[in-house]
C-alpha atoms as a PDB file:
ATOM      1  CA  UNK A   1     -59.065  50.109 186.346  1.00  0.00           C
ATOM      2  CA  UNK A   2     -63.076  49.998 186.511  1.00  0.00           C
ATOM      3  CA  UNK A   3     -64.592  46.364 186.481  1.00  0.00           C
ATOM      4  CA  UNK A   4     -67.242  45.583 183.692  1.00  0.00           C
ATOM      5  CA  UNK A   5     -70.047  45.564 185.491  1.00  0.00           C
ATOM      6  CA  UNK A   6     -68.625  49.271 186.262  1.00  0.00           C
ATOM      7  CA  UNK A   7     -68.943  50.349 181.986  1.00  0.00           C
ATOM      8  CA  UNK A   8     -71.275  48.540 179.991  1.00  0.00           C
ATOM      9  CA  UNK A   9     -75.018  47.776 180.576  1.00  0.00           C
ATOM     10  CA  UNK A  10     -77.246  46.190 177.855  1.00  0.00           C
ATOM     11  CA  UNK A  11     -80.205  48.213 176.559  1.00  0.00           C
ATOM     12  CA  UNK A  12     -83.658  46.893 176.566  1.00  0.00           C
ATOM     13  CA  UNK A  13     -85.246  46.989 173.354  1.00  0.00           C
ATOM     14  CA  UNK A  14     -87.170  49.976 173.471  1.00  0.00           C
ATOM     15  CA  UNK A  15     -83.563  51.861 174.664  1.00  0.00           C
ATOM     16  CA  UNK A  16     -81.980  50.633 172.391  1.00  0.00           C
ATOM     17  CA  UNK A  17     -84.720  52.260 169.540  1.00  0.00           C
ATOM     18  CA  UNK A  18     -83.796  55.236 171.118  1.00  0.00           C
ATOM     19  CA  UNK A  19     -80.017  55.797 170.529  1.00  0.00           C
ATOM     20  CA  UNK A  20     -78.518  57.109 173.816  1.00  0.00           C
ATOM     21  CA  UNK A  21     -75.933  58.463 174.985  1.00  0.00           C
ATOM     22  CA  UNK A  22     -72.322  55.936 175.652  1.00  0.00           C
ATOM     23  CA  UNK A  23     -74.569  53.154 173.105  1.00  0.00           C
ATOM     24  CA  UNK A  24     -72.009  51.481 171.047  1.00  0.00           C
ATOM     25  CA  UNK A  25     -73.128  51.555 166.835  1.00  0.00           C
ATOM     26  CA  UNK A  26     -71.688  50.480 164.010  1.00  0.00           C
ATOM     27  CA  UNK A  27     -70.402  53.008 161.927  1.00  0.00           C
ATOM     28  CA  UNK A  28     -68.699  53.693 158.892  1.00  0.00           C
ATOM     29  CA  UNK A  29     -65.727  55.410 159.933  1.00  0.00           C
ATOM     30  CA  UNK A  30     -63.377  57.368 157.545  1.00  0.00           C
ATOM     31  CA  UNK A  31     -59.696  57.192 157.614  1.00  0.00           C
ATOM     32  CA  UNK A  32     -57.136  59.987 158.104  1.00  0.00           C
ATOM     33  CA  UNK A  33     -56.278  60.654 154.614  1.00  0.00           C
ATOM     34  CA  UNK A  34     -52.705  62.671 153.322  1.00  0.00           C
ATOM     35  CA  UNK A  35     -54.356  63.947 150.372  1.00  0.00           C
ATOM     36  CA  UNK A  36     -57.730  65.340 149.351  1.00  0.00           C
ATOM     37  CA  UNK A  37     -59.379  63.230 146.647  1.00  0.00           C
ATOM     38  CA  UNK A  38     -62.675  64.402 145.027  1.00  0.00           C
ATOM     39  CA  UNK A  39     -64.910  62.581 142.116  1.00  0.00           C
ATOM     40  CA  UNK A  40     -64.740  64.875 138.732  1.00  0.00           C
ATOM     41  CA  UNK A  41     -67.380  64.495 136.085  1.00  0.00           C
ATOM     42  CA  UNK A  42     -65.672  63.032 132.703  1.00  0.00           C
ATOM     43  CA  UNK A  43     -68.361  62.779 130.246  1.00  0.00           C
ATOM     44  CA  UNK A  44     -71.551  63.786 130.459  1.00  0.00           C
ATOM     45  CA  UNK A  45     -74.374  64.952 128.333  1.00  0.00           C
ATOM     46  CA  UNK A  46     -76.425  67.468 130.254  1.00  0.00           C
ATOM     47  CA  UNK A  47     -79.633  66.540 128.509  1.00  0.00           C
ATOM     48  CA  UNK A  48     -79.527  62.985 130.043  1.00  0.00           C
ATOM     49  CA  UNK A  49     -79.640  61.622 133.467  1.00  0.00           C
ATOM     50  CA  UNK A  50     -76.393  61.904 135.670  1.00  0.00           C
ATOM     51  CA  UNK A  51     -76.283  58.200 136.262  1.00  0.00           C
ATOM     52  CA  UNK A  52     -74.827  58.093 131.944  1.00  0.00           C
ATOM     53  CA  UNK A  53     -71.916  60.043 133.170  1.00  0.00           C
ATOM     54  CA  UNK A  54     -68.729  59.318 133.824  1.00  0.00           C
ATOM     55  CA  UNK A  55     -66.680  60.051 136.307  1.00  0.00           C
ATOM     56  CA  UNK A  56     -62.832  60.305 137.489  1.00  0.00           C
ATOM     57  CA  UNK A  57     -61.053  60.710 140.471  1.00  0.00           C
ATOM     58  CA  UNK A  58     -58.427  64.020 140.817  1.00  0.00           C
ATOM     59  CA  UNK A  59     -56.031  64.795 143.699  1.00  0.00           C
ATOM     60  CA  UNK A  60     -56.771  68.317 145.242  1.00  0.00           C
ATOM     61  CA  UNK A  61     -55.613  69.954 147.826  1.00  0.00           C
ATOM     62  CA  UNK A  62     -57.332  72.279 150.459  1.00  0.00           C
ATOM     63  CA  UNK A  63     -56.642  75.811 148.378  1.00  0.00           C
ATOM     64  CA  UNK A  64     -57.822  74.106 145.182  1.00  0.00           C
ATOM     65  CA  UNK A  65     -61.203  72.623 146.518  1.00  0.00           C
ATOM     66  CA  UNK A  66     -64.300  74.121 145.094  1.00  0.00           C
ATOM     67  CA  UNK A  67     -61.847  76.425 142.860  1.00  0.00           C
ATOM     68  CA  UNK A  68     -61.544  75.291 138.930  1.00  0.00           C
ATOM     69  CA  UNK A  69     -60.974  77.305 135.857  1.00  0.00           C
ATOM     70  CA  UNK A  70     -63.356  74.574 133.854  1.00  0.00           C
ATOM     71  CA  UNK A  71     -66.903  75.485 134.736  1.00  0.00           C
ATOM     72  CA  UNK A  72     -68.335  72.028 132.961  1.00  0.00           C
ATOM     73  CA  UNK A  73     -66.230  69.861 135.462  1.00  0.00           C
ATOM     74  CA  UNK A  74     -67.614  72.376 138.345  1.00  0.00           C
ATOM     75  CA  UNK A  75     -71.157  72.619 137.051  1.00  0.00           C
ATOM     76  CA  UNK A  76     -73.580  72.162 139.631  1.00  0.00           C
ATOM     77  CA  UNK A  77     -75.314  68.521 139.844  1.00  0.00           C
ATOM     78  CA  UNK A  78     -78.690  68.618 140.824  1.00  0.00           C
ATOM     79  CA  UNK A  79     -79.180  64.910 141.438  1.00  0.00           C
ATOM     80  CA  UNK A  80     -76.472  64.825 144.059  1.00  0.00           C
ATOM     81  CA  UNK A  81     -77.307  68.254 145.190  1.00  0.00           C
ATOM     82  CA  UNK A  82     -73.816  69.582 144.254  1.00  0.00           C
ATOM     83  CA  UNK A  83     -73.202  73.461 143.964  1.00  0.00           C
ATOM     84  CA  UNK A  84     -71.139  75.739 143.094  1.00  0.00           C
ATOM     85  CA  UNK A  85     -68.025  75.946 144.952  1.00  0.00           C
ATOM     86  CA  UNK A  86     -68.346  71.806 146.304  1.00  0.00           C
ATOM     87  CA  UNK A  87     -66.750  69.091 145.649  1.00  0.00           C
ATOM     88  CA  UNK A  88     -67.790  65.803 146.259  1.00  0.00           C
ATOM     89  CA  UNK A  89     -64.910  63.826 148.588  1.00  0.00           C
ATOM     90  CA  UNK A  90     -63.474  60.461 148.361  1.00  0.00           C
ATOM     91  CA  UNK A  91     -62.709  59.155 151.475  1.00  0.00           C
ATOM     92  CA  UNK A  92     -61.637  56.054 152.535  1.00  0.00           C
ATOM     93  CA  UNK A  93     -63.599  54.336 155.536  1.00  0.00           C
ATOM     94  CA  UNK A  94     -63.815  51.347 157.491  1.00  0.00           C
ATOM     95  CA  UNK A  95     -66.727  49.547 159.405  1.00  0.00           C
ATOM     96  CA  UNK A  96     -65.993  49.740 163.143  1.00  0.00           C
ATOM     97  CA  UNK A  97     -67.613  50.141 166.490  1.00  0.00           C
ATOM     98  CA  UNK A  98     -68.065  53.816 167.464  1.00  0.00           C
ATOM     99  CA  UNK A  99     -69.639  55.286 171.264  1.00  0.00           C
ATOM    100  CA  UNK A 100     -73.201  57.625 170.468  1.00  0.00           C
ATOM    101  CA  UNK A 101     -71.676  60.832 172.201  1.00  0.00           C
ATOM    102  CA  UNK A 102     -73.742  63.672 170.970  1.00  0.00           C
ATOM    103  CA  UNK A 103     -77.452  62.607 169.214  1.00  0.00           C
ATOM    104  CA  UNK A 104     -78.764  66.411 168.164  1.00  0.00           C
ATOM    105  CA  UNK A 105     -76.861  66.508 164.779  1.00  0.00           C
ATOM    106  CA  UNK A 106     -79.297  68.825 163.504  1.00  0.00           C
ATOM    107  CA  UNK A 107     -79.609  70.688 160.250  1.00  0.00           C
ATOM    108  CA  UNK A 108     -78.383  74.202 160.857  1.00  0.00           C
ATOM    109  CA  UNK A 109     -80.584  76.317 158.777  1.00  0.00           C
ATOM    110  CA  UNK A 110     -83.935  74.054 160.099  1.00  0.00           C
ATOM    111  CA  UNK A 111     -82.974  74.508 163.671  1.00  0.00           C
ATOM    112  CA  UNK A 112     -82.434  78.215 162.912  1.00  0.00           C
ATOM    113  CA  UNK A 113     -85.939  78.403 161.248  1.00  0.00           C
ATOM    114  CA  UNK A 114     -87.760  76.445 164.351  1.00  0.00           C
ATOM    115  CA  UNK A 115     -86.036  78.650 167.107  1.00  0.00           C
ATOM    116  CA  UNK A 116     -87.186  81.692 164.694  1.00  0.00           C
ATOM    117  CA  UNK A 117     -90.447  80.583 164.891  1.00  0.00           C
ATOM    118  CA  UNK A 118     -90.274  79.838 161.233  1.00  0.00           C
ATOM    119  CA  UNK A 119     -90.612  76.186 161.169  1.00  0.00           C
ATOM    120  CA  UNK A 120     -91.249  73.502 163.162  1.00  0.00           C
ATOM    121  CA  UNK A 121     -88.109  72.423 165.261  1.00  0.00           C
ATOM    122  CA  UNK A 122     -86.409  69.639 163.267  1.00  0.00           C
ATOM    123  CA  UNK A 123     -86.066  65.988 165.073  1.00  0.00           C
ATOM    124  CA  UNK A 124     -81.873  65.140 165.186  1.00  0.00           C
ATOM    125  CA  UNK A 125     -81.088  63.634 161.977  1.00  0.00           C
ATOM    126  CA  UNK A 126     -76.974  62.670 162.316  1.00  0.00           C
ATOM    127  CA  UNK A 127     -75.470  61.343 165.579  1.00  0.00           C
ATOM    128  CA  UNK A 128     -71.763  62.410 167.000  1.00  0.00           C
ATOM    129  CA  UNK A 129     -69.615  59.102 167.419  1.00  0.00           C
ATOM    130  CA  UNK A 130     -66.176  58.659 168.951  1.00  0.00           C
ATOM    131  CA  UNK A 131     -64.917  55.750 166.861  1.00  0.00           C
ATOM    132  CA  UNK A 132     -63.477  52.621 168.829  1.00  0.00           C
ATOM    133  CA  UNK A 133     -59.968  51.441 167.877  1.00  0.00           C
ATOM    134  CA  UNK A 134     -58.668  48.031 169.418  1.00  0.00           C
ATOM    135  CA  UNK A 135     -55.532  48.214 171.723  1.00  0.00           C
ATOM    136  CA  UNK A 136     -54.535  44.815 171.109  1.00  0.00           C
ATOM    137  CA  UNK A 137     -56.046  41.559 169.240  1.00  0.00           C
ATOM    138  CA  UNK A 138     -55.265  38.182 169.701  1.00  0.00           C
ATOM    139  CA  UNK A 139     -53.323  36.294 167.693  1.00  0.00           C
ATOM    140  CA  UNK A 140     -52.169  40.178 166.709  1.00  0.00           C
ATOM    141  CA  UNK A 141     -48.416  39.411 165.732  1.00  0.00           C
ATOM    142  CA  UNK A 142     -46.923  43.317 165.838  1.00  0.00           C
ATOM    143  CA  UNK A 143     -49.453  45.165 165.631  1.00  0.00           C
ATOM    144  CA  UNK A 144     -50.836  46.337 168.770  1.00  0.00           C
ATOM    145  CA  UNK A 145     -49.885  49.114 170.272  1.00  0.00           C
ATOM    146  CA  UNK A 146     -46.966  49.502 172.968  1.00  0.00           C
ATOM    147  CA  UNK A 147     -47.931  48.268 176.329  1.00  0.00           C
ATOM    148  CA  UNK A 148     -46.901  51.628 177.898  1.00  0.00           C
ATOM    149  CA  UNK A 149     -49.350  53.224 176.155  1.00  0.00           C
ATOM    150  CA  UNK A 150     -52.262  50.695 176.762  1.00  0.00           C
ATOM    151  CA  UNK A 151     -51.200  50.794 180.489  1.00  0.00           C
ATOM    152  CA  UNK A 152     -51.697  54.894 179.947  1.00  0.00           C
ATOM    153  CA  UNK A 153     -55.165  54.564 178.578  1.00  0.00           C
ATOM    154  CA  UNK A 154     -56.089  51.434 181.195  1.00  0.00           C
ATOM    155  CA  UNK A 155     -55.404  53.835 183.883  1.00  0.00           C
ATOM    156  CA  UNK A 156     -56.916  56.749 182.684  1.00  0.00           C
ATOM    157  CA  UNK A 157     -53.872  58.706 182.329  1.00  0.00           C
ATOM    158  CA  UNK A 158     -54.700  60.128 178.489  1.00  0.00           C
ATOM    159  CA  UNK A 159     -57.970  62.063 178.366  1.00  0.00           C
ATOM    160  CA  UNK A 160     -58.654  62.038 175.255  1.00  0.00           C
ATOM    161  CA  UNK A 161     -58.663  58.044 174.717  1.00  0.00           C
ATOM    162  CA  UNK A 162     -62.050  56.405 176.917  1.00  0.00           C
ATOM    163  CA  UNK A 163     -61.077  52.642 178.333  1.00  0.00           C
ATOM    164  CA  UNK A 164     -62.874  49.750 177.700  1.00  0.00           C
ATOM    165  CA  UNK A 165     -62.169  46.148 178.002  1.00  0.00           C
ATOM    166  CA  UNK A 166     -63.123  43.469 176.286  1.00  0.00           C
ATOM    167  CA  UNK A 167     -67.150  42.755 176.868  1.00  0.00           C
ATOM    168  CA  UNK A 168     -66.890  39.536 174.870  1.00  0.00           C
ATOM    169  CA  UNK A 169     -70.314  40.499 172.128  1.00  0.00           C
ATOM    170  CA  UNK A 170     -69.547  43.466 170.685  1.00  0.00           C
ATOM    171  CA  UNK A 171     -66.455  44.815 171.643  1.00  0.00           C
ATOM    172  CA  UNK A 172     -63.831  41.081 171.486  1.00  0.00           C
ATOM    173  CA  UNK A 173     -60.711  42.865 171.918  1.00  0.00           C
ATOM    174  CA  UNK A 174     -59.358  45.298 175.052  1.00  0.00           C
ATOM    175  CA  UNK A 175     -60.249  48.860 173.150  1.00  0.00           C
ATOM    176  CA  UNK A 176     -60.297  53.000 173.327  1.00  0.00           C
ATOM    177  CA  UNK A 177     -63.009  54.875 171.908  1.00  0.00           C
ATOM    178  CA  UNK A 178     -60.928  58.689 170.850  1.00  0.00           C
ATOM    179  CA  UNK A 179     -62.781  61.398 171.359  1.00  0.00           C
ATOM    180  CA  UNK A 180     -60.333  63.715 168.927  1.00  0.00           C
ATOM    181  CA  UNK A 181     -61.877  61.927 166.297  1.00  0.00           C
ATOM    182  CA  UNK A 182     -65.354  62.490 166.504  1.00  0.00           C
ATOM    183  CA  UNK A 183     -67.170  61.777 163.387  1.00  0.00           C
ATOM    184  CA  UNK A 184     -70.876  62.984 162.666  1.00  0.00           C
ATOM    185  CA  UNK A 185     -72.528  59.866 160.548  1.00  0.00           C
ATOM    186  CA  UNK A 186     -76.708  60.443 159.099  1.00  0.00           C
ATOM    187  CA  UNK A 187     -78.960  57.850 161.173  1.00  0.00           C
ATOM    188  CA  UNK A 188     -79.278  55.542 158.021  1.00  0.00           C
ATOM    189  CA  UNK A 189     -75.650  54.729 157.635  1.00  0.00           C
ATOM    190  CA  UNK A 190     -74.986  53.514 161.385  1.00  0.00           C
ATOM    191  CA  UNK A 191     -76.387  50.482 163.107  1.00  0.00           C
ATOM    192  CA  UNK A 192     -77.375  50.410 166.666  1.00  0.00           C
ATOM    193  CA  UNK A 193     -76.010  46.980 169.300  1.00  0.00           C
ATOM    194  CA  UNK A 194     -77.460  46.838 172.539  1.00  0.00           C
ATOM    195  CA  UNK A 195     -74.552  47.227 174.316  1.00  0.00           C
ATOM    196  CA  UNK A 196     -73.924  50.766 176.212  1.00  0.00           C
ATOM    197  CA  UNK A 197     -71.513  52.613 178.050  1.00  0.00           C
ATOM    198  CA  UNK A 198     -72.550  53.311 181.836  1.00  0.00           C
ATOM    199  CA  UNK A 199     -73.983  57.084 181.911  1.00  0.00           C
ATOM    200  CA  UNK A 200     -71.444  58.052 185.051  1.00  0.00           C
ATOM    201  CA  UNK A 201     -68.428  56.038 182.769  1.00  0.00           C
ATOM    202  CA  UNK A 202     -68.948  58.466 179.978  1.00  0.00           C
ATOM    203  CA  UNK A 203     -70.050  61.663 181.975  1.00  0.00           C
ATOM    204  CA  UNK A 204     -67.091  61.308 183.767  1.00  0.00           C
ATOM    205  CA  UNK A 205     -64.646  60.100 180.592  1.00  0.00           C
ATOM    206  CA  UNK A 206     -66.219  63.401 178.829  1.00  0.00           C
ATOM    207  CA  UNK A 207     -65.967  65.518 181.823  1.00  0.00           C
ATOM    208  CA  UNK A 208     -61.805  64.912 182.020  1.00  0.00           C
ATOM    209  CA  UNK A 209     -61.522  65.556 178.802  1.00  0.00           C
ATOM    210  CA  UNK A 210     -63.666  68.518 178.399  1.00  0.00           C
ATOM    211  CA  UNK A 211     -61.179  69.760 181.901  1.00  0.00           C
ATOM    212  CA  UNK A 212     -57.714  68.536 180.485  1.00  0.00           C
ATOM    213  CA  UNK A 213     -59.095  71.075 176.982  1.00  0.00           C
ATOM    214  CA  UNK A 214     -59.852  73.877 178.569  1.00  0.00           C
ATOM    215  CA  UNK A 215     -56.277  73.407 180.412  1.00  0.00           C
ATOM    216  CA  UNK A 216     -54.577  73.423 177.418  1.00  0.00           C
ATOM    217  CA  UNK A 217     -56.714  76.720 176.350  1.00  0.00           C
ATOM    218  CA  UNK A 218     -56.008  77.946 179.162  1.00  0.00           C
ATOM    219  CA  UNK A 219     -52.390  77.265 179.192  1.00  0.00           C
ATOM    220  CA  UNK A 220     -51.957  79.590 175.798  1.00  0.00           C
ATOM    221  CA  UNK A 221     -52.323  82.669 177.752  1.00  0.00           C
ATOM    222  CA  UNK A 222     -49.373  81.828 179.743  1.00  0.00           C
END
């Protein structure tokens, strides 16, 4: 098990402007849902502004999304840049702590334009996070998770879960940041901490994951 001084480093200000790589944010993170859940339009007058509608929540599922019979309720909206064929989600999310893995969330068709020679090359607008979940809490009565499985993760033993102990600022409780649940998150809905991952912690956390995957791929033709 790596000592602290081993993971986390604190950003100077100007670093910390920057967003890099293993920096801890807050995000807000969306649960696992069982169902899809999507806002409908109710009422609305299309002569007036969108904020005078109404609106109500359906249950969908994945065959069903962006496919109704009604073509009012699947008009496009301008003001929330709906189209045909989309559907606006409701998910359900959670502040929490989340490690900056990937900062070049770029918009598709602008990067295709700039490397066309189209358009300027857009600036990354979205960060990649792997969202931090605590192991155990204090005063957590039931709730934490098995100590096999937090020994597992302590020792590295589960790729896909990255160790890190309690720093005491940010992070108060012994935690795993998962990196199968990567969630991409617009920089105006995260905030940034000072506190950071060590660059050869995450390289190498990314690297054994990125080795136990292509195992498994590789295991398939087997």
């Amino acid at each position: 098990m790596a000592e602290l001084a081993d993971i986390y480093r604190q950003l100077s200000p100007a670093e910390r402007g920057r967003h890099v790589p293993g920096q801890v944010f807050w995000i807000p993170a969306y649960g696992t849902m069982q169902d899809y859940h999507v806002v409908r339009i109710g009422r609305w007058d299309r002569t007036t502004e969108i904020a005078n509608a109404s609106f109500r929540i359906e249950k969908k599922s994945i065959n069903t999304l962006g496919d109704s019979s009604d073509l009012f309720h699947h008009m496009p909206i301008p003001e929330l840049k709906l189209k045909m064929g989309e559907e606006l989600l409701v998910k359900k999310v959670k502040r929490r702590p989340a490690i900056l893995v990937l900062r070049e969330g770029v918009d598709t068709r602008r990067l295709a334009l700039g490397y066309s020679g189209a358009g300027a090359k857009p600036n990354p607008n979205s960060h990649v996070f792997a969202p931090i979940f605590s192991l155990r809490k204090e005063d957590n009565v039931g709730s934490d998770y098995p100590a096999t499985f937090i020994e597992k993760v302590a020792l590295g033993e589960l790729p896909e879960f990255i160790h890190l102990p309690a720093e005491g600022t940010i992070l108060r409780n012994e935690s795993m940041a998962v990196l199968t649940q990567m969630q991409m998150h617009g920089e105006c809905f995260v905030e940034e901490t000072s506190l950071c991952l060590k660059p050869l912690y995450l390289a190498t956390a990314l690297e054994t994951f990125w080795q136990d995957l292509e195992g498994q791929i590789l295991e398939l033709e087997n």
